[in-house]
N, C-alpha and C. Protein backbone atom coordinates (compact mmCIF):
# COMPACT_ATOMS: atom_id res chain seq x y z
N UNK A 1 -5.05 -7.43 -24.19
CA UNK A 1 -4.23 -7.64 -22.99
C UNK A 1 -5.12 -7.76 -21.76
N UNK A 2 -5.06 -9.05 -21.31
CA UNK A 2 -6.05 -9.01 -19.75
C UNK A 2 -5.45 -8.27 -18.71
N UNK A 3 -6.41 -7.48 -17.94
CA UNK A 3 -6.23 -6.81 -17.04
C UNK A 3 -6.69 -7.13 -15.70
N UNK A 4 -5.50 -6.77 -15.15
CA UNK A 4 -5.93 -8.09 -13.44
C UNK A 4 -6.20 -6.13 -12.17
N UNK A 5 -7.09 -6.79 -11.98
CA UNK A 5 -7.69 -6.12 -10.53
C UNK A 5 -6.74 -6.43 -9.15
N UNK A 6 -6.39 -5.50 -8.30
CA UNK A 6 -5.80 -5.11 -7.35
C UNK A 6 -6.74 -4.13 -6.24
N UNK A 7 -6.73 -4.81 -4.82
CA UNK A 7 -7.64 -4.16 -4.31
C UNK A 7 -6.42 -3.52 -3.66
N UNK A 8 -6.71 -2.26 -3.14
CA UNK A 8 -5.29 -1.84 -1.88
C UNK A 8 -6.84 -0.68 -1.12
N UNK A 9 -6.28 -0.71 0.03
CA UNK A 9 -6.75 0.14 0.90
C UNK A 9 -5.72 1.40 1.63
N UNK A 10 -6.35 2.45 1.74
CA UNK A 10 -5.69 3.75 2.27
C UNK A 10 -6.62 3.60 3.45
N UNK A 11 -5.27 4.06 4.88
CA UNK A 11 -5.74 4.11 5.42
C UNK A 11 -5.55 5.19 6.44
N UNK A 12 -6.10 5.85 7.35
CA UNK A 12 -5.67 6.95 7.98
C UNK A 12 -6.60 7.51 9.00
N UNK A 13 -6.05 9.22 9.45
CA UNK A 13 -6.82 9.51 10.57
C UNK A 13 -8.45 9.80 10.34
N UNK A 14 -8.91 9.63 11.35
CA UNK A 14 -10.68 9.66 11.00
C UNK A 14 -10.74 11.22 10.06
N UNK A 15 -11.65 11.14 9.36
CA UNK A 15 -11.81 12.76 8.97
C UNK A 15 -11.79 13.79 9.57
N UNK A 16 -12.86 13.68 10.20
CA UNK A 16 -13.38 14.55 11.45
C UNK A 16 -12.24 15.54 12.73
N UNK A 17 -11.57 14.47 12.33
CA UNK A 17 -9.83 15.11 12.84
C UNK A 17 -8.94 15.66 12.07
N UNK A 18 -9.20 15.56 10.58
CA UNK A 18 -8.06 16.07 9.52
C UNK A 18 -9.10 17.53 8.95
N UNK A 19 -8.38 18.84 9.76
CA UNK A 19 -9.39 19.85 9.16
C UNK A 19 -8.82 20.49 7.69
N UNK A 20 -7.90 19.55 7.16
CA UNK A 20 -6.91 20.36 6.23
C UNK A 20 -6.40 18.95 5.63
N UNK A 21 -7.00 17.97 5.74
CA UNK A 21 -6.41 16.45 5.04
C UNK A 21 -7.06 16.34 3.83
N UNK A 22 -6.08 16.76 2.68
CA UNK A 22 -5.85 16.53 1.47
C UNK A 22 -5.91 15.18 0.83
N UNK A 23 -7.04 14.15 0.27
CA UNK A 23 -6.92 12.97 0.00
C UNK A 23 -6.32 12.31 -1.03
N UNK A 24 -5.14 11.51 -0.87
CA UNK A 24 -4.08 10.87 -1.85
C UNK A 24 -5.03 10.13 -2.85
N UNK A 25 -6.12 9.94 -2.52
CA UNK A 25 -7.32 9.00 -3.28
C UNK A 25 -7.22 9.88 -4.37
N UNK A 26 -7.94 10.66 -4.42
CA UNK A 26 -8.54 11.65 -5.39
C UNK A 26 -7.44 12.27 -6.23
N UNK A 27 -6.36 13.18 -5.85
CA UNK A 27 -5.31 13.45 -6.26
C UNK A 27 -4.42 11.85 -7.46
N UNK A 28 -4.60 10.86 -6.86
CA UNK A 28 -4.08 9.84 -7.36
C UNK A 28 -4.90 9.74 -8.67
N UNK A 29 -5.52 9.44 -8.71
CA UNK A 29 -6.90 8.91 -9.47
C UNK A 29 -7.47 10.14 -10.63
N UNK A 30 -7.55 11.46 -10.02
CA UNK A 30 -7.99 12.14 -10.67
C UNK A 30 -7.16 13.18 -11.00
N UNK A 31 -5.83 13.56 -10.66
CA UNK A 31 -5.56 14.53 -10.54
C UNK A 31 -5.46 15.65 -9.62
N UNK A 32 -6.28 15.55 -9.17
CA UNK A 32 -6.60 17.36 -8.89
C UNK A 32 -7.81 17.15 -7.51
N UNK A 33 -7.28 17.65 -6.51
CA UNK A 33 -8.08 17.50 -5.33
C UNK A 33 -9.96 17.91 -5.74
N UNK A 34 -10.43 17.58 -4.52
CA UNK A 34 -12.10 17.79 -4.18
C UNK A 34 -12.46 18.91 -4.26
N UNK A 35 -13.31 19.73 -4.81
CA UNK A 35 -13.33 21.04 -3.86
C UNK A 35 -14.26 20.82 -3.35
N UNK A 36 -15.19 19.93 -2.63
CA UNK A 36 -15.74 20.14 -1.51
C UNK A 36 -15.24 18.83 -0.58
N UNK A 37 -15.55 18.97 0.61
CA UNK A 37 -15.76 17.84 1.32
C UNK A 37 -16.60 16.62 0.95
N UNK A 38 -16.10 15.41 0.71
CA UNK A 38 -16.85 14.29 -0.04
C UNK A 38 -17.70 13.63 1.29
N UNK A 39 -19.03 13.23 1.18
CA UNK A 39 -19.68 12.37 2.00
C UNK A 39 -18.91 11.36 2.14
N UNK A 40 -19.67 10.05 3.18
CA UNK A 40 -19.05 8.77 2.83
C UNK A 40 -19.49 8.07 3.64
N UNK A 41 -19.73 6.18 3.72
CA UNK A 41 -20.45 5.47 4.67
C UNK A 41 -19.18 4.81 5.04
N UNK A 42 -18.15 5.18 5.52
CA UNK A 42 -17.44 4.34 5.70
C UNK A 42 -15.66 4.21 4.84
N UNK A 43 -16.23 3.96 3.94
CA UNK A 43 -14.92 4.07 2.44
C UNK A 43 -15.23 4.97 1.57
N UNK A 44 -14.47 5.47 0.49
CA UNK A 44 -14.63 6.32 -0.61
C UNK A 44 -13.55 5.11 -1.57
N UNK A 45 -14.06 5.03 -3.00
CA UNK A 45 -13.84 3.94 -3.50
C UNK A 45 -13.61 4.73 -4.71
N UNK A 46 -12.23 4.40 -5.71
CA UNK A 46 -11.49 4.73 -6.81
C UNK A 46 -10.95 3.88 -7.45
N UNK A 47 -11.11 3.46 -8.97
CA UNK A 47 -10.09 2.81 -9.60
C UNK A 47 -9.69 3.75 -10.37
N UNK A 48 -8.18 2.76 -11.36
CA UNK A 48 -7.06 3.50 -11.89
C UNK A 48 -6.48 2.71 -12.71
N UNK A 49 -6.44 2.07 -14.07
CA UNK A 49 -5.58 1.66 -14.62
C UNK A 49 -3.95 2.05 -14.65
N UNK A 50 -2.97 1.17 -14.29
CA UNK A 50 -1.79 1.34 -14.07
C UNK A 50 -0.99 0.22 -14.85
N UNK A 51 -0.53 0.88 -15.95
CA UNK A 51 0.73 -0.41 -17.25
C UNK A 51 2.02 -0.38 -16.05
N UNK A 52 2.27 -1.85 -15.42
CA UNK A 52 3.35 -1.66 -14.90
C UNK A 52 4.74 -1.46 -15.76
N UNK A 53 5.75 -1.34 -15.26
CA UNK A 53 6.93 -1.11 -15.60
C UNK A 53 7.79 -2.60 -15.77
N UNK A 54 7.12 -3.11 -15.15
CA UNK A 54 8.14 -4.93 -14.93
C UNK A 54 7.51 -5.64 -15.87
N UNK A 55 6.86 -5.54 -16.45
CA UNK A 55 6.41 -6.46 -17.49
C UNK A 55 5.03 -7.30 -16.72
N UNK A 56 4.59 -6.62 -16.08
CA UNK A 56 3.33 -6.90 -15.56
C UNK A 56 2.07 -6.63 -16.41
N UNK A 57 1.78 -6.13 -17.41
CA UNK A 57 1.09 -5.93 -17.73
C UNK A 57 0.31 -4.34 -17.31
N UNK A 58 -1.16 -4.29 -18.02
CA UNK A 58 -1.95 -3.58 -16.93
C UNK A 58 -2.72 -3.77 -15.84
N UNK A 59 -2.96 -3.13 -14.83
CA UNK A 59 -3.37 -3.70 -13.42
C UNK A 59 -4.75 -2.47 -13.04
N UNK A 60 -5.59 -2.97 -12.64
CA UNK A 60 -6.49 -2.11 -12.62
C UNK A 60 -6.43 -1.99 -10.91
N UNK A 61 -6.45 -0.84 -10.14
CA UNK A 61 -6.54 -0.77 -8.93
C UNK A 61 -7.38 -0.28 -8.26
N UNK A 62 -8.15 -1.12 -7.43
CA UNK A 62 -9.01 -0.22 -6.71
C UNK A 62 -9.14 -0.36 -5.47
N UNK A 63 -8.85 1.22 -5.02
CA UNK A 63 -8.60 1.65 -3.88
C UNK A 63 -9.64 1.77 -2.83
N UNK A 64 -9.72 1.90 -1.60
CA UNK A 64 -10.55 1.98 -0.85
C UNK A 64 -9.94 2.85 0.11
N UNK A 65 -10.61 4.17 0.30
CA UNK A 65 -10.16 4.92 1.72
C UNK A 65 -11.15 4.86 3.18
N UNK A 66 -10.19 4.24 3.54
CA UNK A 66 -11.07 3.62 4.40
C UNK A 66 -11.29 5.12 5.78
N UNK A 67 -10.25 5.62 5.61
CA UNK A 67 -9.45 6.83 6.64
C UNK A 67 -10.08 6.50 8.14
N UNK A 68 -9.96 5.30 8.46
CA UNK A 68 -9.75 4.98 10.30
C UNK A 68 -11.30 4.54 11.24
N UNK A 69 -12.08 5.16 10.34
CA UNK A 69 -13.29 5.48 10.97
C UNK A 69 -13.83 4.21 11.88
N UNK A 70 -13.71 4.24 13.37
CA UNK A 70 -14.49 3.10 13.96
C UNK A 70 -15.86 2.83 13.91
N UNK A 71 -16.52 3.52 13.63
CA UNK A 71 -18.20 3.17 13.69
C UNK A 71 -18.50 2.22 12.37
N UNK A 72 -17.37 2.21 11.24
CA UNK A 72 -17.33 1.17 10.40
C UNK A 72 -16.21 0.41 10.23
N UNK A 73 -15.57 -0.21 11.11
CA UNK A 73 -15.01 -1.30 11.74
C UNK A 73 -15.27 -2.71 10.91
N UNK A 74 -16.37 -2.72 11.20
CA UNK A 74 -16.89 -4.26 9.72
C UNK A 74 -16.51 -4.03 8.94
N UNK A 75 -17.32 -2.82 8.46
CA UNK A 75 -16.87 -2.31 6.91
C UNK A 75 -15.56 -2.45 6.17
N UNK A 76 -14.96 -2.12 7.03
CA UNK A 76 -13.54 -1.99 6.78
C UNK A 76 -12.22 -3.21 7.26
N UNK A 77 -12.74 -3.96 7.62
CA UNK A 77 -12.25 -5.09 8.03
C UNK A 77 -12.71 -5.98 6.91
N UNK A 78 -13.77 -6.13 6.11
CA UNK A 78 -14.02 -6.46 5.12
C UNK A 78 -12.95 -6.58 4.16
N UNK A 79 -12.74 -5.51 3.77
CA UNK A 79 -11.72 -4.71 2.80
C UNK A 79 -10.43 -4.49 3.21
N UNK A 80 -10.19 -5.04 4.32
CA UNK A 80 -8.14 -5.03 4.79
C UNK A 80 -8.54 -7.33 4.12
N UNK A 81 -9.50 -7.87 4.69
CA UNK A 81 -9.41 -9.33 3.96
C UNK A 81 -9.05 -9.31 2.37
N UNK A 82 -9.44 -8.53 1.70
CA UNK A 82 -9.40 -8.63 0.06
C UNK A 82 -8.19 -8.24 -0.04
N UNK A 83 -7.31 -7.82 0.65
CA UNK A 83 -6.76 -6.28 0.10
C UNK A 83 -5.20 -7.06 -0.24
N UNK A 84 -4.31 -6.46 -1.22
CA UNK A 84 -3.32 -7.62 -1.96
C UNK A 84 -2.14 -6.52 -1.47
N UNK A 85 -2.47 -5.31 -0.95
CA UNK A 85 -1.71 -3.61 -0.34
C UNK A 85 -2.55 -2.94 0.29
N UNK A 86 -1.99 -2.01 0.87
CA UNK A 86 -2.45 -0.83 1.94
C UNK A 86 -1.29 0.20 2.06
N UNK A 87 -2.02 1.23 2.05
CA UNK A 87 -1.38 2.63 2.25
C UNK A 87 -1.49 3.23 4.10
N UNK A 88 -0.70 3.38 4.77
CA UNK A 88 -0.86 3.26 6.09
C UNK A 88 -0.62 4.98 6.25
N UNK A 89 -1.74 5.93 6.31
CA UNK A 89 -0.98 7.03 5.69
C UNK A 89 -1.11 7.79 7.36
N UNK A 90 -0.24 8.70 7.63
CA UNK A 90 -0.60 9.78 9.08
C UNK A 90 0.27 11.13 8.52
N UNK A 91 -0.21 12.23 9.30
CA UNK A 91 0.30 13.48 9.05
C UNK A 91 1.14 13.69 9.78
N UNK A 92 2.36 14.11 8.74
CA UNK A 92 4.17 14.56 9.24
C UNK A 92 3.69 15.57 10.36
N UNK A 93 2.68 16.77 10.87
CA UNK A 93 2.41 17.54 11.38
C UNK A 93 1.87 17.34 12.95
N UNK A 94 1.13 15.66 12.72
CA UNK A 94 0.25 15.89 14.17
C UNK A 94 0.90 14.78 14.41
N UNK A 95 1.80 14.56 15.36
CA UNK A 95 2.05 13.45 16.18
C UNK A 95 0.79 12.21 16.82
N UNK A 96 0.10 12.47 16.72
CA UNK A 96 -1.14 11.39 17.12
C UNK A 96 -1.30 11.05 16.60
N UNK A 97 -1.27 11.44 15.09
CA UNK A 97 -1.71 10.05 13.57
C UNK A 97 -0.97 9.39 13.59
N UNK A 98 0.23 9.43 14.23
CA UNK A 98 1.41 8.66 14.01
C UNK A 98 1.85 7.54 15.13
N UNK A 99 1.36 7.49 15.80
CA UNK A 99 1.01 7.17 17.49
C UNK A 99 -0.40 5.99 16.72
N UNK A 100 -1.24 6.38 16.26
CA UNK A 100 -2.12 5.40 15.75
C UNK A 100 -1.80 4.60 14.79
N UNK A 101 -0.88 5.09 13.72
CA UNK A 101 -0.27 3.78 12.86
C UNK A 101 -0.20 3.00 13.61
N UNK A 102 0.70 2.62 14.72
CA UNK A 102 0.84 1.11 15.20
C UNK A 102 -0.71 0.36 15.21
N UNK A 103 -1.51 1.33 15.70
CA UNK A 103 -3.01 0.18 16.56
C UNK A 103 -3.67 -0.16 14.85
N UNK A 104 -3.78 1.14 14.00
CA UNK A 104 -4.00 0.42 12.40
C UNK A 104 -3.27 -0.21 12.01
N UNK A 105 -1.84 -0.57 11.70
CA UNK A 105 -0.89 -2.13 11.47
C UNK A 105 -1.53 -3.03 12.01
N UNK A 106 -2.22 -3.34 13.41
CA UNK A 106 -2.26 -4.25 14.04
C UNK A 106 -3.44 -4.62 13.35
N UNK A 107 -4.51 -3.51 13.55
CA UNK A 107 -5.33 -3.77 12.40
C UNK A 107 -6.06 -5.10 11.17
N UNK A 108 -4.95 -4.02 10.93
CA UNK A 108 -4.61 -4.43 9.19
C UNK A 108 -4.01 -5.80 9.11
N UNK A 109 -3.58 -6.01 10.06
CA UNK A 109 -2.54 -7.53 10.03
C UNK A 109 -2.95 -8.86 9.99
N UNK A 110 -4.23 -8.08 11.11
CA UNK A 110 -4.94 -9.18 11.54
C UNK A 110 -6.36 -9.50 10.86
N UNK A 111 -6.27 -9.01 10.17
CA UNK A 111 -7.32 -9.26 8.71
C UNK A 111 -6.77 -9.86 7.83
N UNK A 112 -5.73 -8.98 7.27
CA UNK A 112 -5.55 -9.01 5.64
C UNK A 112 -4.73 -10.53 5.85
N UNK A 113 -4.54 -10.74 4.72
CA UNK A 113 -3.35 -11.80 4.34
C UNK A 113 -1.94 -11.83 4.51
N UNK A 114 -1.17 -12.76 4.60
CA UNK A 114 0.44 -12.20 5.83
C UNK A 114 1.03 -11.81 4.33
N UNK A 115 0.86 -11.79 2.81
CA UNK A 115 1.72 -11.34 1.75
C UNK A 115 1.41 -9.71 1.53
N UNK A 116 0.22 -9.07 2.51
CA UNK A 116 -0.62 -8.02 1.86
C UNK A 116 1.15 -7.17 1.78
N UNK A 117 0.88 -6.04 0.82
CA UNK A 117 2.38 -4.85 0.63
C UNK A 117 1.78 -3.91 1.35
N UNK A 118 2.58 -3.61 1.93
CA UNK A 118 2.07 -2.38 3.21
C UNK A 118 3.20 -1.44 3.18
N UNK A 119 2.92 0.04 3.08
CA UNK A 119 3.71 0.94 2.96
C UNK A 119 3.29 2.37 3.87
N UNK A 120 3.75 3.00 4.90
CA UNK A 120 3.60 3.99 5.17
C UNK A 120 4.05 5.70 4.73
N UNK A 121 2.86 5.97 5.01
CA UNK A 121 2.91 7.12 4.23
C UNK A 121 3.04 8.00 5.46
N UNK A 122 3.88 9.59 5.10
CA UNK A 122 3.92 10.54 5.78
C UNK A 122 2.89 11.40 4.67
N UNK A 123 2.01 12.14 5.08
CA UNK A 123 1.09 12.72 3.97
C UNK A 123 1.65 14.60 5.07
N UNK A 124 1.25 15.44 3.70
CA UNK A 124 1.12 16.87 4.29
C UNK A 124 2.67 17.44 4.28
N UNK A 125 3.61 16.96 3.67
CA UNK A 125 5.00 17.34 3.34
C UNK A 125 5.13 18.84 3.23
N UNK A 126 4.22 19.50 2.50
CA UNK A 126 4.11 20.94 1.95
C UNK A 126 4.09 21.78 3.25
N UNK A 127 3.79 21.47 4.03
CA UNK A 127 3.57 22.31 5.07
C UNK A 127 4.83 22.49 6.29
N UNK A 128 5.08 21.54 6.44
CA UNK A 128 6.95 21.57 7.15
C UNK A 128 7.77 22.12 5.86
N UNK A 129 7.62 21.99 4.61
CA UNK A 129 8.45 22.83 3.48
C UNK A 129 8.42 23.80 3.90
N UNK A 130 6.95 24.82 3.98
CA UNK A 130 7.28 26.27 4.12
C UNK A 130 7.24 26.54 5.66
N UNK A 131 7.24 25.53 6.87
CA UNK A 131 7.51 26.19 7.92
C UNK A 131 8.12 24.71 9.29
N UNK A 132 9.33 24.67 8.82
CA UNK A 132 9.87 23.33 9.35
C UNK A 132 9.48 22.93 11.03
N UNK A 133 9.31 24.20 11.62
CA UNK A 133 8.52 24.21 12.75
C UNK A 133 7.40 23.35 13.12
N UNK A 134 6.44 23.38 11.85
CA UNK A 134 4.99 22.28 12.47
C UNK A 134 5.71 21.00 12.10
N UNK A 135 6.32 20.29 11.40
CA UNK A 135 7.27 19.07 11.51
C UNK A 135 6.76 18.19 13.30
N UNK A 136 6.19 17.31 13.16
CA UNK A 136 5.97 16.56 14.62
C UNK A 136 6.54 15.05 14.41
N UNK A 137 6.58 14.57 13.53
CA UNK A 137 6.76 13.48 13.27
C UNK A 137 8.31 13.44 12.27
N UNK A 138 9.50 12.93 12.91
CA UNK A 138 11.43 13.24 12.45
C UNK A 138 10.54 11.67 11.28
N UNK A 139 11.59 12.38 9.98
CA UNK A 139 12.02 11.61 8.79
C UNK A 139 12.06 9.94 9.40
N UNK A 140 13.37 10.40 9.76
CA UNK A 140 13.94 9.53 10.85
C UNK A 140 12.93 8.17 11.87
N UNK A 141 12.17 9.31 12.61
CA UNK A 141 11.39 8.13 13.01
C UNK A 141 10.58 7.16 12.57
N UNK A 142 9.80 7.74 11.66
CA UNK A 142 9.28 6.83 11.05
C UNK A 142 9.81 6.15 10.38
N UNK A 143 10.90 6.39 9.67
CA UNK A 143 11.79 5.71 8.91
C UNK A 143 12.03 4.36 9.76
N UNK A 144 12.24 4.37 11.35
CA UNK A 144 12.57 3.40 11.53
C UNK A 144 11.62 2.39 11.80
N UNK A 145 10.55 3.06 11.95
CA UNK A 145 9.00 2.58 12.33
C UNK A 145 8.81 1.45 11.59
N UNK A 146 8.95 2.49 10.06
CA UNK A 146 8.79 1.10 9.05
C UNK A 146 9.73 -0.12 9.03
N UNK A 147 11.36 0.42 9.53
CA UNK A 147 12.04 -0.87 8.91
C UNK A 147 11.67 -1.88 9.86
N UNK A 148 11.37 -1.58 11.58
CA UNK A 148 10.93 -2.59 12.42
C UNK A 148 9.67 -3.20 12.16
N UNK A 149 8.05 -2.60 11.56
CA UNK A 149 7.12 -3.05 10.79
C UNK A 149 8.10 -4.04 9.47
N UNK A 150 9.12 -3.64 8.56
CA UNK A 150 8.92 -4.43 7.60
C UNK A 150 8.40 -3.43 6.46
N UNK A 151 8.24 -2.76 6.40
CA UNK A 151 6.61 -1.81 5.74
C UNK A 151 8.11 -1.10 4.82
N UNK A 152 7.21 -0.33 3.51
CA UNK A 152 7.91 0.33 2.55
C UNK A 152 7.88 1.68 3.45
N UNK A 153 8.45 2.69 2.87
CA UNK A 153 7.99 4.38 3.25
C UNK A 153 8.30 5.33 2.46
N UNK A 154 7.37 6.35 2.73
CA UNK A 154 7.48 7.70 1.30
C UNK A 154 6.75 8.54 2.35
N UNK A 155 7.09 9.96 1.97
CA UNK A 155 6.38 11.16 2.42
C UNK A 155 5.69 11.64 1.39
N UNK A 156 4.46 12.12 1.39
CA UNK A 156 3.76 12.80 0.22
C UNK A 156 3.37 14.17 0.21
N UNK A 157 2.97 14.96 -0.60
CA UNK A 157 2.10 16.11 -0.39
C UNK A 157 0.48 15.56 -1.35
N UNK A 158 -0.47 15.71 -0.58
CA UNK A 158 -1.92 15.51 -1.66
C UNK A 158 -1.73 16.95 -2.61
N UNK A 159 -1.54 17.76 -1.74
CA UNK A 159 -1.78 19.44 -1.86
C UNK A 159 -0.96 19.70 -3.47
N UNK A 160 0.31 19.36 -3.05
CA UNK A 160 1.61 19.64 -4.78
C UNK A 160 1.82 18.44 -5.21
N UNK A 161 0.75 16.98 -4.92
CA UNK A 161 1.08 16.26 -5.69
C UNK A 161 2.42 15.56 -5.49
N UNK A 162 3.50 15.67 -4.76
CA UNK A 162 4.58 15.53 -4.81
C UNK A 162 4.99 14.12 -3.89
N UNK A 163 5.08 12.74 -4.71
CA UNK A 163 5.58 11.57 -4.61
C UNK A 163 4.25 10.90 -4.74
N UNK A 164 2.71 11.52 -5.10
CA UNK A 164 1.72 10.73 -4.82
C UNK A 164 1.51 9.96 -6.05
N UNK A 165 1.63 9.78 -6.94
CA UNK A 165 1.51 9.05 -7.97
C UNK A 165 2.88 7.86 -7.84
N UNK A 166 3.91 8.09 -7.63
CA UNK A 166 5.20 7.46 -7.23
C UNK A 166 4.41 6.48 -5.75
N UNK A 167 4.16 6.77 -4.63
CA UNK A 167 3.51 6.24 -4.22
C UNK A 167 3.18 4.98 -4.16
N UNK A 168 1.98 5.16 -5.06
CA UNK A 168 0.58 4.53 -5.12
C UNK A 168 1.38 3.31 -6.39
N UNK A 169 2.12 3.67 -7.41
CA UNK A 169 2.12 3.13 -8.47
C UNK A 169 3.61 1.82 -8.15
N UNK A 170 4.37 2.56 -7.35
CA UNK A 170 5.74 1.43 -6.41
C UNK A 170 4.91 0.73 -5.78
N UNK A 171 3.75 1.08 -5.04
CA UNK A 171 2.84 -0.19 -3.73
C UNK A 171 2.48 -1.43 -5.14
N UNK A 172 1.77 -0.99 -6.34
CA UNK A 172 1.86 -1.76 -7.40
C UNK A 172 2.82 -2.87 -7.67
N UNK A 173 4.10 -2.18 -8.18
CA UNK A 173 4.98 -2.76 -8.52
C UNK A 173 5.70 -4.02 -7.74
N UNK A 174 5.69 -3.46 -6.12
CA UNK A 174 6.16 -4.43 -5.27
C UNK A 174 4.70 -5.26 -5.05
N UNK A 175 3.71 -5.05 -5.31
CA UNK A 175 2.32 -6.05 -5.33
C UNK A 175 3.09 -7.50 -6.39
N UNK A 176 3.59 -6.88 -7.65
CA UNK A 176 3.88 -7.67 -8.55
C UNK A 176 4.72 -8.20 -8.27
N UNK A 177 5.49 -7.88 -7.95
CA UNK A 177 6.60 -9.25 -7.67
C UNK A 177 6.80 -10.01 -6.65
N UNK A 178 5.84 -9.54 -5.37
CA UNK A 178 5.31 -10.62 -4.71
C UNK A 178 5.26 -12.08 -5.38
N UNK A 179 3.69 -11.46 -5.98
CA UNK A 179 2.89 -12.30 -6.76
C UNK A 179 3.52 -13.16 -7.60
N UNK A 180 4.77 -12.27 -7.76
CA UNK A 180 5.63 -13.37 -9.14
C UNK A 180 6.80 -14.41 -8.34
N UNK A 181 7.24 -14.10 -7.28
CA UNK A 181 7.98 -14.83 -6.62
C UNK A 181 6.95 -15.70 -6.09
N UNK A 182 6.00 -15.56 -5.45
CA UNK A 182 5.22 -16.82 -5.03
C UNK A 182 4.76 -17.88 -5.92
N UNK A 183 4.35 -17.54 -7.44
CA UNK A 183 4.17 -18.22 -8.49
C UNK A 183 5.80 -19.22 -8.58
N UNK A 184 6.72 -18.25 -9.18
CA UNK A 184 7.94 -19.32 -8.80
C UNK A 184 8.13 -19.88 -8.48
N UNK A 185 7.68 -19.98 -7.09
CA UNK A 185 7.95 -20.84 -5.88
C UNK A 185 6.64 -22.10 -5.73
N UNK A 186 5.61 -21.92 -5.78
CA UNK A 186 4.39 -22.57 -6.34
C UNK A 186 5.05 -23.74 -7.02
N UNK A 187 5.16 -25.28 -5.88
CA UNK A 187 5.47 -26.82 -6.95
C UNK A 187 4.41 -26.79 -7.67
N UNK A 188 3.07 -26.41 -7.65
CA UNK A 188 2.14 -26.92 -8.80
C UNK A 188 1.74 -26.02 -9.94
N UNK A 189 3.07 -24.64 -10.15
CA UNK A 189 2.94 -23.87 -11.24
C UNK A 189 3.88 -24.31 -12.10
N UNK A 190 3.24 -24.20 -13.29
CA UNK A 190 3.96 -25.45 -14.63
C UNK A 190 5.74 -24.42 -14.78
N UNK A 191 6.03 -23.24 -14.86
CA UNK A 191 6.87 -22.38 -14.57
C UNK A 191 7.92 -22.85 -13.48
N UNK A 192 7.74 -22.99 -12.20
CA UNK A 192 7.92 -23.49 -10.92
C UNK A 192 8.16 -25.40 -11.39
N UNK A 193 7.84 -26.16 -11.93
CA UNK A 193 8.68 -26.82 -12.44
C UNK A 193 9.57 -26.99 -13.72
N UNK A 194 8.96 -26.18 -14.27
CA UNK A 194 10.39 -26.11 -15.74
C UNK A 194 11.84 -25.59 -14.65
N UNK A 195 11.75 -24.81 -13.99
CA UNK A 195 12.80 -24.14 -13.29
C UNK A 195 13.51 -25.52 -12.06
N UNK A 196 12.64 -25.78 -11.69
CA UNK A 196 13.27 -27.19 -11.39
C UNK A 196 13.74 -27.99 -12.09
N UNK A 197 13.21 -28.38 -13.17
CA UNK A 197 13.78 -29.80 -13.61
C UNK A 197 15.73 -28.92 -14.57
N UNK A 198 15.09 -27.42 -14.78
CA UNK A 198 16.59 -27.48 -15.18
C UNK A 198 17.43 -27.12 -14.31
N UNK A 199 17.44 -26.92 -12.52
CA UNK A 199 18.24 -27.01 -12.13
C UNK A 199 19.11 -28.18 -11.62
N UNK A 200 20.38 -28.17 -12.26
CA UNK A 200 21.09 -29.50 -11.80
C UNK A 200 20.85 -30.21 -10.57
N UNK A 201 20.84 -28.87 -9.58
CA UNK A 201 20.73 -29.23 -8.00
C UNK A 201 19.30 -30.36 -8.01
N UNK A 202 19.06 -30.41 -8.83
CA UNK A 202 17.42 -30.84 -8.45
C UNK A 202 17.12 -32.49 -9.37
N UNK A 203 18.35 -32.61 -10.16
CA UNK A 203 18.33 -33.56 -10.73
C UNK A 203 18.62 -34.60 -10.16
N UNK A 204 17.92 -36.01 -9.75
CA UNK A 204 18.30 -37.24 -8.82
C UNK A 204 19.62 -37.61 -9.69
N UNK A 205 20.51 -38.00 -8.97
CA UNK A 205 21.52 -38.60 -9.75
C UNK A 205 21.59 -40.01 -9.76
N UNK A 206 21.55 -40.78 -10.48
CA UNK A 206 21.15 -42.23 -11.14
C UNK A 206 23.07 -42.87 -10.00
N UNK A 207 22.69 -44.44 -9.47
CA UNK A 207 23.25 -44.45 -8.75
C UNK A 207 24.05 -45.59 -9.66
N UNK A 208 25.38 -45.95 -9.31
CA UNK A 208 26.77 -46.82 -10.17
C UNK A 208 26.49 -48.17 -10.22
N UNK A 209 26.45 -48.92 -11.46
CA UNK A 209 26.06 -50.45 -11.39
C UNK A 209 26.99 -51.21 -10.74
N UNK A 210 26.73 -51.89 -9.82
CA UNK A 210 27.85 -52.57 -8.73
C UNK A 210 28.14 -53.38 -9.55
């Protein structure tokens, strides 16, 4: 079974600002968080075989966390061009990650390709669980954030794991059927005309011998 490569990028607040940011990378990919703080020039880089559910096959994904950092700006502008998805992630807790999604959309927009799947993430869920108080960022708002972006949305925890595999593996799924509606639609995919020639609508109709 051939296996097709998927680049997606995560993206988020610089490190250096997250003293308690749990990475969806690692958790995704491996399971089970870091126990130390990981170096990095820029990105931290993960693949993942993923059997879709739609009859996609398997999809190999590899991720790139890019987490915001301006001093690698190239770097990472590089990698929003390849990228077929993106994870737009900020913490339910600090209102300023969330305040920066917009300037990363803009980002991201203006690199990547206009089909890229873009989904925002609320990351750090566990922590408004046990104390609804640090909550900075309403369900709600972002909720609407995304529907005016266009963008998917999910809240995660890295920490309990909880929607991060769901996540990462739906940004997939809606990757695929992109990909499969544009093929459809594609006049020079042999598919994309069988589907024409059997729709009636599409058949010239031969005109009455005078």
């Amino acid at each position: 079974m051939q296996v097709q490569e998927k680049l997606i990028c995560l993206i988020g607040q610089s490190r250096k600002l997250q003293l308690y940011y749990m990475t969806l990378l690692l958790r995704y990919v491996k399971g089970k968080l870091p126990q130390n703080k990981p170096s990095t020039i820029g990105v931290e880089f993960a693949t993942k075989n993923v059997e879709l559910k739609n009859g996609g096959g398997i999809v190999k994904a590899q991720i790139w966390d890019t987490a915001g950092q301006e001093r690698y700006k190239a770097i990472t502008s590089a990698h929003y061009r390849r990228a077929v998805g993106a994870l737009v992630v900020y913490d339910v807790t600090k209102e300023d990650t969330f305040v920066n999604a917009r300037r990363w959309m803009e980002e991201l927009r203006a690199s990547a390709e206009p089909d890229c799947v873009i989904c925002l993430v609320g990351n750090q869920v566990d922590r408004v669980e046990l104390n609804a108080a640090l909550r900075q960022v309403p369900i709600d708002k972002a909720q609407k954030f995304a529907n005016e972006q266009g963008l998917k949305f999910k809240e995660t925890s890295a920490l309990t794991n909880a929607n991060v595999t769901d996540v990462f593996d739906d940004l997939l799924h809606f990757i695929y059927d992109v990909k499969q509606r544009q093929e459809q639609n594609d006049p020079n995919n042999d598919q994309s005309k069988f589907k024409k020639l059997q729709d009636p609508n599409s058949i010239e109709k031969k005109g009455k011998c005078c």
